[in-house]
N, C-alpha and C. Protein backbone atom coordinates (compact mmCIF):
# COMPACT_ATOMS: atom_id res chain seq x y z
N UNK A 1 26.08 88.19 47.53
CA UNK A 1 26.17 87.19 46.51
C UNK A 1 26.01 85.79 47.08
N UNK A 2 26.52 85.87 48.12
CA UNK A 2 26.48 84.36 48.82
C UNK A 2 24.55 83.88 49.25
N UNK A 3 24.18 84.92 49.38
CA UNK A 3 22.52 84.79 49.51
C UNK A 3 21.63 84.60 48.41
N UNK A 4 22.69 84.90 47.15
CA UNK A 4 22.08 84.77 45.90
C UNK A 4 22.02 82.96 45.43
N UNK A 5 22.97 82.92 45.61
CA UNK A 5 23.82 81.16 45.44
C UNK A 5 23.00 80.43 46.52
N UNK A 6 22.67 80.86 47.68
CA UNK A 6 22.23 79.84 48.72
C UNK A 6 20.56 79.61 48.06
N UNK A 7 20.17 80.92 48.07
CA UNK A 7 18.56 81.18 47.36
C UNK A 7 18.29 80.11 45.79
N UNK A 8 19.60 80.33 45.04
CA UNK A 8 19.57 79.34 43.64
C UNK A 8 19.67 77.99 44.05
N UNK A 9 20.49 78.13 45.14
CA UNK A 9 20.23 76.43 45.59
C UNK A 9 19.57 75.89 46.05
N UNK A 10 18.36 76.71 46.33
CA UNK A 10 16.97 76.64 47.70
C UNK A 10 16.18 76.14 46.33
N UNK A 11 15.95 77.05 45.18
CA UNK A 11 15.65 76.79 44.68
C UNK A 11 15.39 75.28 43.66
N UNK A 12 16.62 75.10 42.95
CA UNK A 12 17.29 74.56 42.49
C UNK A 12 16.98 73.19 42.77
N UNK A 13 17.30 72.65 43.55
CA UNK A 13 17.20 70.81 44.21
C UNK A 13 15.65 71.13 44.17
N UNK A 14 14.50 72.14 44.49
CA UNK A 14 13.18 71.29 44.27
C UNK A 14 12.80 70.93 42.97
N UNK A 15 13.38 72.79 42.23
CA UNK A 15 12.91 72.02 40.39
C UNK A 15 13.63 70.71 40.05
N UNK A 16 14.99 70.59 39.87
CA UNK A 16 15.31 69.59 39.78
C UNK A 16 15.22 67.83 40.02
N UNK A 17 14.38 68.03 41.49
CA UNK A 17 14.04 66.92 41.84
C UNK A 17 12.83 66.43 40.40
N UNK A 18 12.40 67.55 41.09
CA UNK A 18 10.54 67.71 40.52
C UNK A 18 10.76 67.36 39.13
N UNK A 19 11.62 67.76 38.38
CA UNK A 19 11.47 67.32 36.75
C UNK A 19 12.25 66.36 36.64
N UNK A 20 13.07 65.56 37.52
CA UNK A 20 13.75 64.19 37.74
C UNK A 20 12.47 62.79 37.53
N UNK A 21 11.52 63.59 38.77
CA UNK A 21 10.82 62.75 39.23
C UNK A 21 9.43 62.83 37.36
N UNK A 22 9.32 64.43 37.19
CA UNK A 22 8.55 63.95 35.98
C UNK A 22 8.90 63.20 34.97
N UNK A 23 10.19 63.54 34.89
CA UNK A 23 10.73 62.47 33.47
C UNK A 23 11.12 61.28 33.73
N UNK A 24 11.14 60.69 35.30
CA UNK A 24 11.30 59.21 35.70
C UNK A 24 9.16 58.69 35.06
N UNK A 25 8.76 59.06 35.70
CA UNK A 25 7.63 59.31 35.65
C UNK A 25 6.80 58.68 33.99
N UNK A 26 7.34 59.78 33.06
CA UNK A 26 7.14 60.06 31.42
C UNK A 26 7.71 58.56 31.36
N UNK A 27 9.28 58.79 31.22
CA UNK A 27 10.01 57.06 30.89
C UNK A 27 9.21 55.69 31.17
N UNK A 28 8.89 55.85 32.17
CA UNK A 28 8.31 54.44 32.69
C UNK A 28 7.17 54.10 32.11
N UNK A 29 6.06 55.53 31.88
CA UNK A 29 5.34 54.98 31.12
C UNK A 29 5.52 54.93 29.54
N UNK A 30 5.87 55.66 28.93
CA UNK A 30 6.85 55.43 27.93
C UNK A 30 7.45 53.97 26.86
N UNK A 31 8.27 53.72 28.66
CA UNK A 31 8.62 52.26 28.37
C UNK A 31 7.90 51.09 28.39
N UNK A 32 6.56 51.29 29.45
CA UNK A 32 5.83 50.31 29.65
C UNK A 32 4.50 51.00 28.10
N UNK A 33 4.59 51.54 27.40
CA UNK A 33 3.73 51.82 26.21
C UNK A 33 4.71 50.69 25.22
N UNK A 34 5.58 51.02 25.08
CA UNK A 34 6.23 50.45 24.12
C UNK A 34 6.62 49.04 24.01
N UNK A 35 6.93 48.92 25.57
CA UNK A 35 6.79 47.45 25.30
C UNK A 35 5.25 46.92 25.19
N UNK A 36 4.68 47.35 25.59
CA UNK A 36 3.06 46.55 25.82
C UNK A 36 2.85 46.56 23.67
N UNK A 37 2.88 47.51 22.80
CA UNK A 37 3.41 47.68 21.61
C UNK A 37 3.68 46.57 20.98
N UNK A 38 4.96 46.38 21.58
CA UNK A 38 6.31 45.48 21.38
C UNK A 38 5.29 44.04 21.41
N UNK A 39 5.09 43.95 22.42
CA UNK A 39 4.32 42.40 22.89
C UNK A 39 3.34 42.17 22.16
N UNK A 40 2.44 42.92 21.58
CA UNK A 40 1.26 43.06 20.81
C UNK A 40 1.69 42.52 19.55
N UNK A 41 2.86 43.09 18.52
CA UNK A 41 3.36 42.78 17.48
C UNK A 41 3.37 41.61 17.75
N UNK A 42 4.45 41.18 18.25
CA UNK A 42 5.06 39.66 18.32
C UNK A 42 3.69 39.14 18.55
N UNK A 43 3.14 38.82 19.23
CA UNK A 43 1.91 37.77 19.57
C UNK A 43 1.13 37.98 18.59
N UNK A 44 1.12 38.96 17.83
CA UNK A 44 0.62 39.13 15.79
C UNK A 44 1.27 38.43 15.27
N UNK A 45 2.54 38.47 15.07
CA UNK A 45 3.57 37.90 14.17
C UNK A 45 3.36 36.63 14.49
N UNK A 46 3.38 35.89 15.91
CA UNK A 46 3.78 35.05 16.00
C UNK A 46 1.96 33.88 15.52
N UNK A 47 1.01 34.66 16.15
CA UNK A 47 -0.34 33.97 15.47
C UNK A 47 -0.40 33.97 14.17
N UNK A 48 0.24 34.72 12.97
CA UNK A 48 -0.26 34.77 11.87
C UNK A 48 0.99 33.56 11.41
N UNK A 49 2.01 33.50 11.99
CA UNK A 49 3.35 32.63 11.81
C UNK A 49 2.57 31.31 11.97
N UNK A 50 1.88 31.10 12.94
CA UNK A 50 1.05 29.80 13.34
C UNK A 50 0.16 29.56 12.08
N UNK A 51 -0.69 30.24 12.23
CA UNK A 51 -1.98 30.05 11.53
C UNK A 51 -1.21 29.77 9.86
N UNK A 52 -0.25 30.50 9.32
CA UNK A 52 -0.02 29.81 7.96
C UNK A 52 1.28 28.28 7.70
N UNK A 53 1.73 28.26 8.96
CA UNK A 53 2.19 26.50 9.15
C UNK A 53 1.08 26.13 9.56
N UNK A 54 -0.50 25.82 10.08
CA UNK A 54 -1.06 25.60 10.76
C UNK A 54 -1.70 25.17 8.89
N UNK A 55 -1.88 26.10 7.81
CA UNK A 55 -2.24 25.98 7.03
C UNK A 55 -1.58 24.95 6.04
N UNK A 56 -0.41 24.91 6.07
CA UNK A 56 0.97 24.18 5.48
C UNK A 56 0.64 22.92 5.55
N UNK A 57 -0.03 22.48 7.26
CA UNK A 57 0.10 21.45 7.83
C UNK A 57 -1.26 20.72 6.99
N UNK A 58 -2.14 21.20 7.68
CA UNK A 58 -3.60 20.57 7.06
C UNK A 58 -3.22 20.43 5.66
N UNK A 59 -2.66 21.19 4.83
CA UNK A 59 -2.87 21.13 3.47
C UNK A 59 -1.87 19.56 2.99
N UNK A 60 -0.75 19.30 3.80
CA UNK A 60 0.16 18.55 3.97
C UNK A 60 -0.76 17.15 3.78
N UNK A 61 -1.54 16.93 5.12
CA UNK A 61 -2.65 16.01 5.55
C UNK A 61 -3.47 15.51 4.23
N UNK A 62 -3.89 16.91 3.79
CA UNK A 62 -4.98 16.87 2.55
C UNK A 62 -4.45 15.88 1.40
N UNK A 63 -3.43 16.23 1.44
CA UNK A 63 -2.84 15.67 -0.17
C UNK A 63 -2.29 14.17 0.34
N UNK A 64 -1.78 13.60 1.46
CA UNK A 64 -1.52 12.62 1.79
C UNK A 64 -3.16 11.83 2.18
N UNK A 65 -4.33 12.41 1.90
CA UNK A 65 -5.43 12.05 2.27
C UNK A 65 -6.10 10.97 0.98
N UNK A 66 -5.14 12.26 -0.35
CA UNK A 66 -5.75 12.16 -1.83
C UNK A 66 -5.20 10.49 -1.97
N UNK A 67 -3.92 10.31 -1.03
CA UNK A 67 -3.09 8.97 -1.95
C UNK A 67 -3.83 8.19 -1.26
N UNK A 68 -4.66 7.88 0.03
CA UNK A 68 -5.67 6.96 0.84
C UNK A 68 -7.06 6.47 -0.45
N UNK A 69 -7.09 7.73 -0.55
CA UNK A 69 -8.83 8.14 -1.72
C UNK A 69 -8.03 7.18 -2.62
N UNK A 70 -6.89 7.36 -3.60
CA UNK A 70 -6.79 6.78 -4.51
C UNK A 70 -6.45 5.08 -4.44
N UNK A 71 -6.59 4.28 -3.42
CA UNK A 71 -6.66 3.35 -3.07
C UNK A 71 -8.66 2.81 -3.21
N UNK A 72 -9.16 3.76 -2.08
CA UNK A 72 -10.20 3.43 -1.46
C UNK A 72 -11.33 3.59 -3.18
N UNK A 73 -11.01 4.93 -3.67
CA UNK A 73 -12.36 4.82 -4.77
C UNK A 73 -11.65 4.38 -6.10
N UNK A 74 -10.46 3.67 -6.67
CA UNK A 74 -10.30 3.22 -8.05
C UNK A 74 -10.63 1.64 -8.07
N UNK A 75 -11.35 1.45 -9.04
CA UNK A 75 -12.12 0.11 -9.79
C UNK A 75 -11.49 -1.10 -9.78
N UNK A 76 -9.93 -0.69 -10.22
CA UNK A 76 -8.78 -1.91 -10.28
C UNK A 76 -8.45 -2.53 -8.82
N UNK A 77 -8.29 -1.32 -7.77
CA UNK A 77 -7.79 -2.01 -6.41
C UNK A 77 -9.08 -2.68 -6.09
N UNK A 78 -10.39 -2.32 -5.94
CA UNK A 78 -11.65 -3.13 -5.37
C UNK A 78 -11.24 -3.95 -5.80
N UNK A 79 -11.78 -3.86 -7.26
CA UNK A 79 -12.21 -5.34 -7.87
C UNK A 79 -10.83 -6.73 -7.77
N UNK A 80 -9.64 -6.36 -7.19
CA UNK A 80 -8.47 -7.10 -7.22
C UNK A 80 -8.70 -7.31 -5.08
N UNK A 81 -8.78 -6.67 -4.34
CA UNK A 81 -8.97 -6.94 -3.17
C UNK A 81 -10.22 -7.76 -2.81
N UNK A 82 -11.26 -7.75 -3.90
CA UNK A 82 -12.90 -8.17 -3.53
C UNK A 82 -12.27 -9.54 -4.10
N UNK A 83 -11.54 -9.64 -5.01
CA UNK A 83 -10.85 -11.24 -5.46
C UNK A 83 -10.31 -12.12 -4.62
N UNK A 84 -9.83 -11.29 -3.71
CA UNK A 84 -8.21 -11.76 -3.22
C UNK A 84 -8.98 -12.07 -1.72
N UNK A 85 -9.33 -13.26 -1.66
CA UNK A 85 -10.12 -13.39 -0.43
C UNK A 85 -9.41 -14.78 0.56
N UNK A 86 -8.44 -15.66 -0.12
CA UNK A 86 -8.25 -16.78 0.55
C UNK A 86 -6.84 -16.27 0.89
N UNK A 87 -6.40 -16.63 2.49
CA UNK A 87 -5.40 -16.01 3.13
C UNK A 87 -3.85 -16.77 2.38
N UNK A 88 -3.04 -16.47 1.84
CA UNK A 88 -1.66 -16.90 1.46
C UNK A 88 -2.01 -17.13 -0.13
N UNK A 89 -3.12 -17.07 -0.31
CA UNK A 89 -3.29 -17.19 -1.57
C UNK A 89 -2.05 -16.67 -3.00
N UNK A 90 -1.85 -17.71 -4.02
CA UNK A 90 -0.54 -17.46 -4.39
C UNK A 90 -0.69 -16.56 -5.44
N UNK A 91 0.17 -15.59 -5.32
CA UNK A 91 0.38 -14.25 -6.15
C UNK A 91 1.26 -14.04 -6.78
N UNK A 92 2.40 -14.40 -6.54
CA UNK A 92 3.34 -14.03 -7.73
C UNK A 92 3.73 -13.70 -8.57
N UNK A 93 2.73 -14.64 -9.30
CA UNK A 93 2.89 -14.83 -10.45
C UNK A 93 1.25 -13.97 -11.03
N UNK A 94 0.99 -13.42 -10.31
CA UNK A 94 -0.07 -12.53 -10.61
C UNK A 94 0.22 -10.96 -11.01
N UNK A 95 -0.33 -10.95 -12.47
CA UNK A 95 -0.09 -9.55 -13.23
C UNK A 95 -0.18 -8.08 -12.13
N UNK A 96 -1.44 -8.52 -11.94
CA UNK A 96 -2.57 -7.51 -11.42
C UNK A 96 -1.98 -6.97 -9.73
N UNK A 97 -1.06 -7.97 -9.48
CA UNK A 97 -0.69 -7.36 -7.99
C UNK A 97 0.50 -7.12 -8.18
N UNK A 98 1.11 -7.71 -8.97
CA UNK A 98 2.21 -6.83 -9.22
C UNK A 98 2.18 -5.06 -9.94
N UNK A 99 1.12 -5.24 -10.67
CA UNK A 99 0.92 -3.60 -10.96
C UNK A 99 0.62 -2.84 -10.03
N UNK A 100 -0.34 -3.69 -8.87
CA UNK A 100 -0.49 -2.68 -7.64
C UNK A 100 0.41 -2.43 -6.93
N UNK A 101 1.85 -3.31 -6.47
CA UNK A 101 2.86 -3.08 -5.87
C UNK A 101 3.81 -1.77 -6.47
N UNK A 102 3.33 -2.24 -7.85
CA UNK A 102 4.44 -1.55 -9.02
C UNK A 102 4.02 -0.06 -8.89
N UNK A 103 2.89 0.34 -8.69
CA UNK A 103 1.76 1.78 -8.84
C UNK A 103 2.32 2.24 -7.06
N UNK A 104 2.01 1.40 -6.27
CA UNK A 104 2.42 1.93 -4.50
C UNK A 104 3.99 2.43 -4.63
N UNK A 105 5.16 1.58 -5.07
CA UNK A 105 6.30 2.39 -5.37
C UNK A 105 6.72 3.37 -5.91
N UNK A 106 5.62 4.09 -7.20
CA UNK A 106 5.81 4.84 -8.34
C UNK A 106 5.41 5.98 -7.21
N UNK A 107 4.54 5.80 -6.31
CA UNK A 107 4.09 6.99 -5.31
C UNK A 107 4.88 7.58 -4.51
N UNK A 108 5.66 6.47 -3.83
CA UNK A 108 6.49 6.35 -3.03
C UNK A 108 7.96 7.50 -3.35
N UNK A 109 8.25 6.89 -4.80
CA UNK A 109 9.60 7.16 -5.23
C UNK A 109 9.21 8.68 -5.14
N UNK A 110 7.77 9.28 -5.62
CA UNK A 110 7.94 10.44 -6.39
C UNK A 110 7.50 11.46 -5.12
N UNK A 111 7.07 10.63 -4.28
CA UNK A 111 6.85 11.86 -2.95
C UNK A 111 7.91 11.09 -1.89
N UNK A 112 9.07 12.29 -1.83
CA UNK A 112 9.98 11.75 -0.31
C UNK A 112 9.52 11.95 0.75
N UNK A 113 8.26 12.42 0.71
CA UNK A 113 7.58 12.82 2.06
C UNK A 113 6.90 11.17 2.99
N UNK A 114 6.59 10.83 1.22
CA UNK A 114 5.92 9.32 2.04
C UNK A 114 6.54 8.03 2.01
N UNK A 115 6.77 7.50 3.24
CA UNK A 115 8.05 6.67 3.74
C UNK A 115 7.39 5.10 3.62
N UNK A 116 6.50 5.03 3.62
CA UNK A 116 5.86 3.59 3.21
C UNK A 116 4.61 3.73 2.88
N UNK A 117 3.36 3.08 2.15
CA UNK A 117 2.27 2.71 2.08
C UNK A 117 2.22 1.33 2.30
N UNK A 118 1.08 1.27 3.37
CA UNK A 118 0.95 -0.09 3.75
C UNK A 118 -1.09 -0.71 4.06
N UNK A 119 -0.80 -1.54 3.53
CA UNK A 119 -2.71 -1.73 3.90
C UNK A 119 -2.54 -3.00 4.16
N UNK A 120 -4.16 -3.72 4.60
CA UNK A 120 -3.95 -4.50 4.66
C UNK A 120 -5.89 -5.13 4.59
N UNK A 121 -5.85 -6.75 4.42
CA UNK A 121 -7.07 -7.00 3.82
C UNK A 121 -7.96 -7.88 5.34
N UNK A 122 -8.90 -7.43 5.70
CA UNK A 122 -9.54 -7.66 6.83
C UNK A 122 -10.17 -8.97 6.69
N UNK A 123 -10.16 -9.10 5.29
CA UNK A 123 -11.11 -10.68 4.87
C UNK A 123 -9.74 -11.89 5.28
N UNK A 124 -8.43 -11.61 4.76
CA UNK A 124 -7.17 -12.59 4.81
C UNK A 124 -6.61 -12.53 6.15
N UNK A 125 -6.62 -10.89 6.69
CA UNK A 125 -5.68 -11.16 7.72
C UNK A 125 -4.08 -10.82 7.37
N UNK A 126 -4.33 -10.22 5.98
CA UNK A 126 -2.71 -10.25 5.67
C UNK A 126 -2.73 -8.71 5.58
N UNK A 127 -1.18 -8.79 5.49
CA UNK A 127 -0.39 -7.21 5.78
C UNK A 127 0.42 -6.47 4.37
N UNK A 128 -0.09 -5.87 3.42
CA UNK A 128 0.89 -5.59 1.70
C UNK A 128 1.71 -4.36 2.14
N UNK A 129 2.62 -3.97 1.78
CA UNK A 129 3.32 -2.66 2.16
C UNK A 129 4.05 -2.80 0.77
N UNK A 130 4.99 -1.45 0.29
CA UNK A 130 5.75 -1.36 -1.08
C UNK A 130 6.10 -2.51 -1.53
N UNK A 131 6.77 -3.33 -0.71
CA UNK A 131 7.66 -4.85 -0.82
C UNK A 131 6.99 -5.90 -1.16
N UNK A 132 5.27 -5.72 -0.59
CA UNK A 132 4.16 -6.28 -1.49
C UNK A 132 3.74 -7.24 -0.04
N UNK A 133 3.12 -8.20 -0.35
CA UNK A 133 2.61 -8.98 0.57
C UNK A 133 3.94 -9.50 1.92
N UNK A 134 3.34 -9.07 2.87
CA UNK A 134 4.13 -9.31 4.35
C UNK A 134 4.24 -11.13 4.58
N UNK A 135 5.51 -11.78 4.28
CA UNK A 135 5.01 -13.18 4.39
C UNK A 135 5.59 -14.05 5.23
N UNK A 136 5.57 -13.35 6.91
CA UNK A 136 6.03 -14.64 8.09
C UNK A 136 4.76 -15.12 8.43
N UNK A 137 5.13 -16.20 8.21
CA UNK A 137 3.95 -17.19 8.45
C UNK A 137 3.25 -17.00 9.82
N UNK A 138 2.07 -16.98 9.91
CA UNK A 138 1.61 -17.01 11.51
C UNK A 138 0.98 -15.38 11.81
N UNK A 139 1.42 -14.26 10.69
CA UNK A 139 1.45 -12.91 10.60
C UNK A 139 -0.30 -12.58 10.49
N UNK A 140 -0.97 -12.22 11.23
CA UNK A 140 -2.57 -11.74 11.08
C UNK A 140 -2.32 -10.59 11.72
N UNK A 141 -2.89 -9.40 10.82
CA UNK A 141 -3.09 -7.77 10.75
C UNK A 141 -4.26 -7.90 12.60
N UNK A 142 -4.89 -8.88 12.76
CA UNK A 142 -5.77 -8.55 13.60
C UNK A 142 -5.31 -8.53 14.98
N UNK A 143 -3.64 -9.12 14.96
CA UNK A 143 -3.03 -9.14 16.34
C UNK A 143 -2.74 -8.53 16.18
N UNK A 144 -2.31 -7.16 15.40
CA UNK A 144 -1.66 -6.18 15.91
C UNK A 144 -2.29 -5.11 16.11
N UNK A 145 -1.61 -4.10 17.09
CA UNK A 145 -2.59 -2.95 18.13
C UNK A 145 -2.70 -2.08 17.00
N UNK A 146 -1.90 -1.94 16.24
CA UNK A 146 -2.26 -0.62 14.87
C UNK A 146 -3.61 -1.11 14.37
N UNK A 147 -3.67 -1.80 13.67
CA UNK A 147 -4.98 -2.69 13.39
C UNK A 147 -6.31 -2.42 14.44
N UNK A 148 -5.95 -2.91 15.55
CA UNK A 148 -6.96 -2.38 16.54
C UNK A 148 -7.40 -1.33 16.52
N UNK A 149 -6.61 -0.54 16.67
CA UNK A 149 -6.65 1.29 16.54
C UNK A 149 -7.46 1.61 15.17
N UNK A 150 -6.76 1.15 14.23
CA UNK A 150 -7.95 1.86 12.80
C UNK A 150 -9.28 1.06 12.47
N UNK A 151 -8.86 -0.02 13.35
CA UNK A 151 -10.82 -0.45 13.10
C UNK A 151 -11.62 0.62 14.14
N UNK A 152 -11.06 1.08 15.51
CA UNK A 152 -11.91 1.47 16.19
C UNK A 152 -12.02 3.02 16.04
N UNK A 153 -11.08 3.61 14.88
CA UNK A 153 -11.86 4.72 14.18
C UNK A 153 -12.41 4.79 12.99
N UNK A 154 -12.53 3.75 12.26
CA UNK A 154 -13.58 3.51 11.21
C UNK A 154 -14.91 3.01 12.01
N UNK A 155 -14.96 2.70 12.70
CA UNK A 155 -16.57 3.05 13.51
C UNK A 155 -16.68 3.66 13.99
């Protein structure tokens, strides 16, 4: 009996190794399937996660593009900026810019997204934002670097 037990044990430790070593073997790749899987999803999830904030964003842009357009192509702002040509020129008491101040706030109030509208007239040199015409004396849109910057991407 003792030759029986020594023989099962002769045996024994090689299968054992041997299907240790196959199922170390199986696991690893296994594990390295599943994660490779794993990684695949996420870098799906996470591009399609992009691509529709990516969409959010532009569309964001778009509509803050529309309130630029509605400056640049309506009849009333030209024809009141193509007027308004002598620098300090007095306004106040002017209907027509007060409706434009009055129309830039109505935008303002109703989108919290947009924190000021501000333009300004290249013929005067002056600076209008919600509050309406910018008025420290000595103030020309052309010293300042913002100014610089959007003339040299409108050409």
């Amino acid at each position: 009996m003792d030759r029986n037990v020594n023989i099962q044990k002769k045996l024994l430790l090689p299968i054992l190794i041997t299907l240790t070593l196959i199922l170390s073997v199986f696991a690893f790749f296994t594990v390295t399937y599943i994660r490779q899987l794993t990684r695949i999803r996420v870098e799906s999830q996470a591009h399609d996660l992009i691509q529709s904030k990516a969409v959010e964003i532009e569309s964001f842009f778009i509509a803050r593009t529309r309130v630029l357009q509605t400056f640049l192509e309506n009849p009333f702002f030209i024809q009141w900026y193509s007027s308004y040509n002598r620098y300090r020129s007095p306004i106040h008491n002017d209907k027509d810019y007060k409706k434009i101040i009055e129309y830039i706030n109505e935008i303002r109030i109703k989108d919290p997204t947009i924190k000021s509208i501000f333009f300004a007239s290249e013929q005067t040199q002056e600076y209008f934002d919600f509050e309406g015409r910018y008025e420290e004396e000595g103030y020309y849109v052309k010293d300042r670097p913002w100014w610089q910057g959007a003339i040299e991407v409108r050409v």
